[in-house]
Protein backbone atom coordinates (compact mmCIF):
# COMPACT_ATOMS: atom_id res chain seq x y z
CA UNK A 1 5.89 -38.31 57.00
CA UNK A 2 8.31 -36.08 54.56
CA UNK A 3 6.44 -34.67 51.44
CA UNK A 4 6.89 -36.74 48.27
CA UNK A 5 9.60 -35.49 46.31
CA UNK A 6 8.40 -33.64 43.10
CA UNK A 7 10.02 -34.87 39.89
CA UNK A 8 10.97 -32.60 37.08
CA UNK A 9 11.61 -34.33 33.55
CA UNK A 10 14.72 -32.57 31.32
CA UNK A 11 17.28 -30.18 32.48
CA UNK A 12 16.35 -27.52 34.40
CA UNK A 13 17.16 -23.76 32.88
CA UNK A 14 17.36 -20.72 34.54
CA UNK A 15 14.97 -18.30 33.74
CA UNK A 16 17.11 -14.44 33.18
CA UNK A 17 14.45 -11.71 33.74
CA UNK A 18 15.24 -8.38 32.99
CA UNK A 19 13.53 -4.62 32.85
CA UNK A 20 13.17 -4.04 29.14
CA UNK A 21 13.01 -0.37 27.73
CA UNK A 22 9.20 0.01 28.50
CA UNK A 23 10.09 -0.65 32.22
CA UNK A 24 8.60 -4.25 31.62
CA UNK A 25 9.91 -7.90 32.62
CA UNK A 26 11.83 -8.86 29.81
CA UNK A 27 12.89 -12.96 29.67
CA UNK A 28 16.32 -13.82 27.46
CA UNK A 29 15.45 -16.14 25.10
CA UNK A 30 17.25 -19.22 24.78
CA UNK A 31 19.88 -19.04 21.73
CA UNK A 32 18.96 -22.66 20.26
CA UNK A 33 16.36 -22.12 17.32
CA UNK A 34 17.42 -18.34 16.83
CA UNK A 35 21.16 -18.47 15.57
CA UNK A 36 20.62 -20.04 12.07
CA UNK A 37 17.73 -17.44 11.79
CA UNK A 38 19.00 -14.35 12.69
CA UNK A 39 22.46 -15.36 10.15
CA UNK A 40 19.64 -15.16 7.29
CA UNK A 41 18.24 -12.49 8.33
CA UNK A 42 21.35 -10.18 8.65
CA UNK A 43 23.18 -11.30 5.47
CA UNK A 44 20.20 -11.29 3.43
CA UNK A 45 19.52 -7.53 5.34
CA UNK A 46 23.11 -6.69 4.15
CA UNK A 47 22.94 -8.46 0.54
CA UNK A 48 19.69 -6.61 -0.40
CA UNK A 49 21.34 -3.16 1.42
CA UNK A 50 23.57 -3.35 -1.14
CA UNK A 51 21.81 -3.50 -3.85
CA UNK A 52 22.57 0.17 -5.77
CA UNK A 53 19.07 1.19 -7.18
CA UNK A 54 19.42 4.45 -7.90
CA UNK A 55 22.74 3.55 -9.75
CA UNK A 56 20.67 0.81 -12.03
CA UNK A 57 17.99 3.16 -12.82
CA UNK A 58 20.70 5.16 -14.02
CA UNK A 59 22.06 2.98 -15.77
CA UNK A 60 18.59 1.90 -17.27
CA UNK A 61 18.54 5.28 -18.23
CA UNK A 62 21.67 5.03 -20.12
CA UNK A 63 23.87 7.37 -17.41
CA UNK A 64 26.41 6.02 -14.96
CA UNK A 65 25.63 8.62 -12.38
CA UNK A 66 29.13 7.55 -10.72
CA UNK A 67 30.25 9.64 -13.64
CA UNK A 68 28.10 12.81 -13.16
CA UNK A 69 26.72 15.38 -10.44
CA UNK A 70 28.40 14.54 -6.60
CA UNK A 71 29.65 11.08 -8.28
CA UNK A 72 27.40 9.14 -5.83
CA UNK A 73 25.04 6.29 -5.93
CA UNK A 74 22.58 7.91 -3.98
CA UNK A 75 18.69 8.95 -4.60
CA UNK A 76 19.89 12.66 -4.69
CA UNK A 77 22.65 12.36 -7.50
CA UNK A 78 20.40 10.24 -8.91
CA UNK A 79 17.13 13.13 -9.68
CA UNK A 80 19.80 15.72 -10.27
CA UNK A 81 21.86 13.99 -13.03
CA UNK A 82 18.00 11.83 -14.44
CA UNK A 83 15.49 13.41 -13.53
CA UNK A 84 13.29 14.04 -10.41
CA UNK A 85 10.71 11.66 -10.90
CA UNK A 86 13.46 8.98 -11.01
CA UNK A 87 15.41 10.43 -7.93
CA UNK A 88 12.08 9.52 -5.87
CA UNK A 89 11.62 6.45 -7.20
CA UNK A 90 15.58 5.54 -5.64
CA UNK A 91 14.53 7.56 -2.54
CA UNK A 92 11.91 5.16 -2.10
CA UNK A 93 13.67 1.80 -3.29
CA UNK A 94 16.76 2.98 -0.97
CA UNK A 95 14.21 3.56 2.22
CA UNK A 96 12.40 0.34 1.56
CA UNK A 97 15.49 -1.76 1.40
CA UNK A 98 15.93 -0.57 5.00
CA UNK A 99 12.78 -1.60 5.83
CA UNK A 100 11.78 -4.84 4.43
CA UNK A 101 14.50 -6.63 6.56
CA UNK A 102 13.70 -5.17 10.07
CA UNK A 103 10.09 -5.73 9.65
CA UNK A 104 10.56 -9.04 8.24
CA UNK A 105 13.13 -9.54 10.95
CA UNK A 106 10.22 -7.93 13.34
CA UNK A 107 7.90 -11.03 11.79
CA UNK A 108 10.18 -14.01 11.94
CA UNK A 109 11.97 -13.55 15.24
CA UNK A 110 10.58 -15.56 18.22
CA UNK A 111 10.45 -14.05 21.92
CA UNK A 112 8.20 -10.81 22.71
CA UNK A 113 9.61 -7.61 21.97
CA UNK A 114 11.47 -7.15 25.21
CA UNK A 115 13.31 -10.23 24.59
CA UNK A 116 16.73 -8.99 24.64
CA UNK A 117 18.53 -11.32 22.15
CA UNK A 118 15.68 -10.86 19.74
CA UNK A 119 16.24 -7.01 20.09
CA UNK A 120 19.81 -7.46 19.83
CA UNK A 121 19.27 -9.72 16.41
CA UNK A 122 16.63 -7.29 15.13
CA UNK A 123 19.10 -4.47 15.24
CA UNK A 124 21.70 -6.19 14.38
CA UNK A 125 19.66 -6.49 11.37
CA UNK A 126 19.53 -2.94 10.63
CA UNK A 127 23.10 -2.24 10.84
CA UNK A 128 23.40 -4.59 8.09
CA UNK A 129 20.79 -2.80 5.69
CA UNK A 130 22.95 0.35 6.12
CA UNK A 131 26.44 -1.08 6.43
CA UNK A 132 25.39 -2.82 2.84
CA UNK A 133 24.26 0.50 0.98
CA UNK A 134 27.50 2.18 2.36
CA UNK A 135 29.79 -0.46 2.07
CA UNK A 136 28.08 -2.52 -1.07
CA UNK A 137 29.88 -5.97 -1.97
CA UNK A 138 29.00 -5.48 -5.51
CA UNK A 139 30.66 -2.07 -6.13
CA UNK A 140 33.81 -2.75 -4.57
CA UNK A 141 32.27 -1.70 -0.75
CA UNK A 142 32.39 2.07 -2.53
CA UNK A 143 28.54 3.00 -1.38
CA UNK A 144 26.41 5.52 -0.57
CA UNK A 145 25.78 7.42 2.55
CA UNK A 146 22.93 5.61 4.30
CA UNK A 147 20.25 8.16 4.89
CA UNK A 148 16.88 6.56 3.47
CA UNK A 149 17.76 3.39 4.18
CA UNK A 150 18.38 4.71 8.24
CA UNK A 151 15.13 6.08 7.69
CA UNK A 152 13.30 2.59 6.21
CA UNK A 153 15.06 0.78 8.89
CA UNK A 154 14.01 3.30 11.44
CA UNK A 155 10.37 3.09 10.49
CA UNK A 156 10.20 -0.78 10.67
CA UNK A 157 11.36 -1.10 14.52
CA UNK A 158 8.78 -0.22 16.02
CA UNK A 159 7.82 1.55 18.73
CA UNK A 160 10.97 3.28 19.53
CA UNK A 161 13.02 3.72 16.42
CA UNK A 162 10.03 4.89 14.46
CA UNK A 163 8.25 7.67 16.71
CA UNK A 164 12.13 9.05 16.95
CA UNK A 165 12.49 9.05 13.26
CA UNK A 166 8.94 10.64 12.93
CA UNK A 167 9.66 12.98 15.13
CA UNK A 168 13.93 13.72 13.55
CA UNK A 169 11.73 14.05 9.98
CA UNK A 170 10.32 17.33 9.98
CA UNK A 171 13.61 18.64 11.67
CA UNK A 172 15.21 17.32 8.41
CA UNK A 173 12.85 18.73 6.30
CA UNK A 174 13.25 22.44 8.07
CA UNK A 175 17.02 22.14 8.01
CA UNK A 176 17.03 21.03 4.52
CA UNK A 177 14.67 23.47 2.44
CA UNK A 178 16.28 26.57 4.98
CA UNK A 179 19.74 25.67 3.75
CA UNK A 180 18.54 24.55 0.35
CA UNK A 181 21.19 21.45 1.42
CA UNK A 182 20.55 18.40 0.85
CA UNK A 183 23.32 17.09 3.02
CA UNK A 184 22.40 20.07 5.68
CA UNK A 185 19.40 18.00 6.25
CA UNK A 186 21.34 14.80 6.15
CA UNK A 187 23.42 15.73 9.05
CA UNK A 188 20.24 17.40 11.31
CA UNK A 189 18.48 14.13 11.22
CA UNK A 190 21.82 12.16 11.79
CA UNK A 191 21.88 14.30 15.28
CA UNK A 192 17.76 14.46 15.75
CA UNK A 193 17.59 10.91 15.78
CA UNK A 194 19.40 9.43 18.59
CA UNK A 195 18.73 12.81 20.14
CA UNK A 196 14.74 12.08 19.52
CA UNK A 197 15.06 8.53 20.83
CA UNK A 198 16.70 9.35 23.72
CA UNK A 199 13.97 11.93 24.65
CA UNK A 200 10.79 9.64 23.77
CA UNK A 201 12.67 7.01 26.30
CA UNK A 202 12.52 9.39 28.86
CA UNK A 203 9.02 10.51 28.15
CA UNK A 204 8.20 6.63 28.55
CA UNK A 205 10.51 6.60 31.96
CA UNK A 206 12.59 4.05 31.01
CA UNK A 207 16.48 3.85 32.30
CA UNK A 208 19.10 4.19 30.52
CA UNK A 209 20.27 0.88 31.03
CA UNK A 210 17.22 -0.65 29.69
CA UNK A 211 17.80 0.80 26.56
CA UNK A 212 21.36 1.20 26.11
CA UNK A 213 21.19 -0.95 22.97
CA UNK A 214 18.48 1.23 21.44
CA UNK A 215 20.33 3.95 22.09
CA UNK A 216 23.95 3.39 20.64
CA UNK A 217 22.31 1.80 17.45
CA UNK A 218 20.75 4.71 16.91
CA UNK A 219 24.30 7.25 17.78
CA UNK A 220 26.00 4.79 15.58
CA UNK A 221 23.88 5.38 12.56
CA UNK A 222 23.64 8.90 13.01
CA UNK A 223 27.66 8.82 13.60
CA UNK A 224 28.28 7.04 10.32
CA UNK A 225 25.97 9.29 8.66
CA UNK A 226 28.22 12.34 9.72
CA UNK A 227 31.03 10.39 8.69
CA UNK A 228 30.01 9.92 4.90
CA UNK A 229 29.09 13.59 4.83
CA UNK A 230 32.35 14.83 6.07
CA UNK A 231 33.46 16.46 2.49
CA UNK A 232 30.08 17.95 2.50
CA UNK A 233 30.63 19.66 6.19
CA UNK A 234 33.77 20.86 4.40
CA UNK A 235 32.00 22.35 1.95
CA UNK A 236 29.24 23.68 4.24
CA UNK A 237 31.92 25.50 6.53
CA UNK A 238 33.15 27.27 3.48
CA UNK A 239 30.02 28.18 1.83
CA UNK A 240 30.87 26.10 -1.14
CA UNK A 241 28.04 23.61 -1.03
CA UNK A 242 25.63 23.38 -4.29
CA UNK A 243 22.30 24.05 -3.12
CA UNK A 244 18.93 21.50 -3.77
CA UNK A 245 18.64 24.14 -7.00
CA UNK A 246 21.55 23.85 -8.98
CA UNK A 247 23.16 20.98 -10.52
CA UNK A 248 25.85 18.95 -9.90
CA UNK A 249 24.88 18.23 -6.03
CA UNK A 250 26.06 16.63 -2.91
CA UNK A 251 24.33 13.69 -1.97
């Protein structure tokens, strides 16, 4: 006598498994249920990236710093041209606009974190943070260049973005205060960072085409970051950059 035939109620779905960049079994997540999410997430990401604090402390202030120092919107022009006290307090709006969205992206998003669509959504997410403080809708997409909020959006993926940013911090910090540069240490973290990641996946003995994604998110921030500072290289090269002492600076 045959063995009863086993029936199976709804259609049947392929499960897509997949080494994720911790060497792990990652499962795709099905799209239905994520789409609508992950368009709120990213536009609200970019609409709050673009957000110019440090200009509207400024402006609080009574000083359109788009009119004064390096003409930028940034945390930098912003203590140089205000007042230190209120260059940190951009420094940390700018960084925290980076990270509210990828750890409330981090929060919201179904699937575990190898899920590759929710990793794809999640960084998706902090493209937009950046892409809206250098390219904000309100001021005409004329922005900033995107270095604390890399960093907040760094610090909320974690594991990988954030141990690479921890460890591309200090290098800033050493580049920075030996140059007396701001934008010095701009451009060492833009190149520490992806560099960093790629090392700590290694460490963790992951392939590289687990974590390709990882990997060219973090190139292309620290790509565009080169690319805003490209009048400041110009500047570097010729000795003719202001230094973090004197006043007007390069943001």
């Amino acid at each position: 006598m045959p063995p009863p035939i086993a029936h199976v109620s709804g259609p049947l779905r392929p499960q897509y498994h997949v080494p994720d960049c911790d060497g792990r079994d990652a499962r795709i997540a099905p799209k239905e249920g994520l789409r609508v999410l992950a368009v709120l997430l990213i536009a609200g990401a970019y609409l709050l990236g673009a957000v110019p604090f440090s200009l509207l402390i400024g402006l609080a202030r009574g000083v359109d710093i788009r009119r004064h120092g390096s003409h930028n919107i940034g945390a930098t022009n912003l203590g140089r041209v205000v007042g230190r006290k209120w260059g940190f307090l951009g420094l940390a709006l700018d960084i925290l606009k980076g990270l509210a969205p990828t750890l409330t992206a981090s929060l919201l998003l179904p699937g575990a974190d190898g899920d590759l669509r929710r990793q794809a959504v999640l960084l998706t997410v902090a493209l937009a943070a950046v892409l809206g403080h250098v390219f904000p809708v309100y001021l005409g997409f004329r922005g900033g260049k995107g270095v604390a909020t890399t960093v907040g959006v760094a610090l909320g993926i974690w594991p990988h973005f954030t141990v690479a940013m921890a460890a591309a911090l200090p290098i800033y910090a050493v580049v920075r205060f030996s140059a007396r540069a701001v934008s010095a240490g701009s451009l060492a973290l833009a190149i520490a960072f992806p560099a960093a990641l790629f090392g700590y996946t290694r460490l963790r003995g992951a392939s590289l085409e687990s974590c390709w994604l990882l990997l060219s998110v973090a190139a292309l921030l620290g790509a565009l970051i080169i690319v805003r500072h490209r009048e400041n290289i110009v500047r570097l090269l010729r000795g003719q950059e202001l230094r973090i002492d004197r006043k007007p600076g390069a943001d």
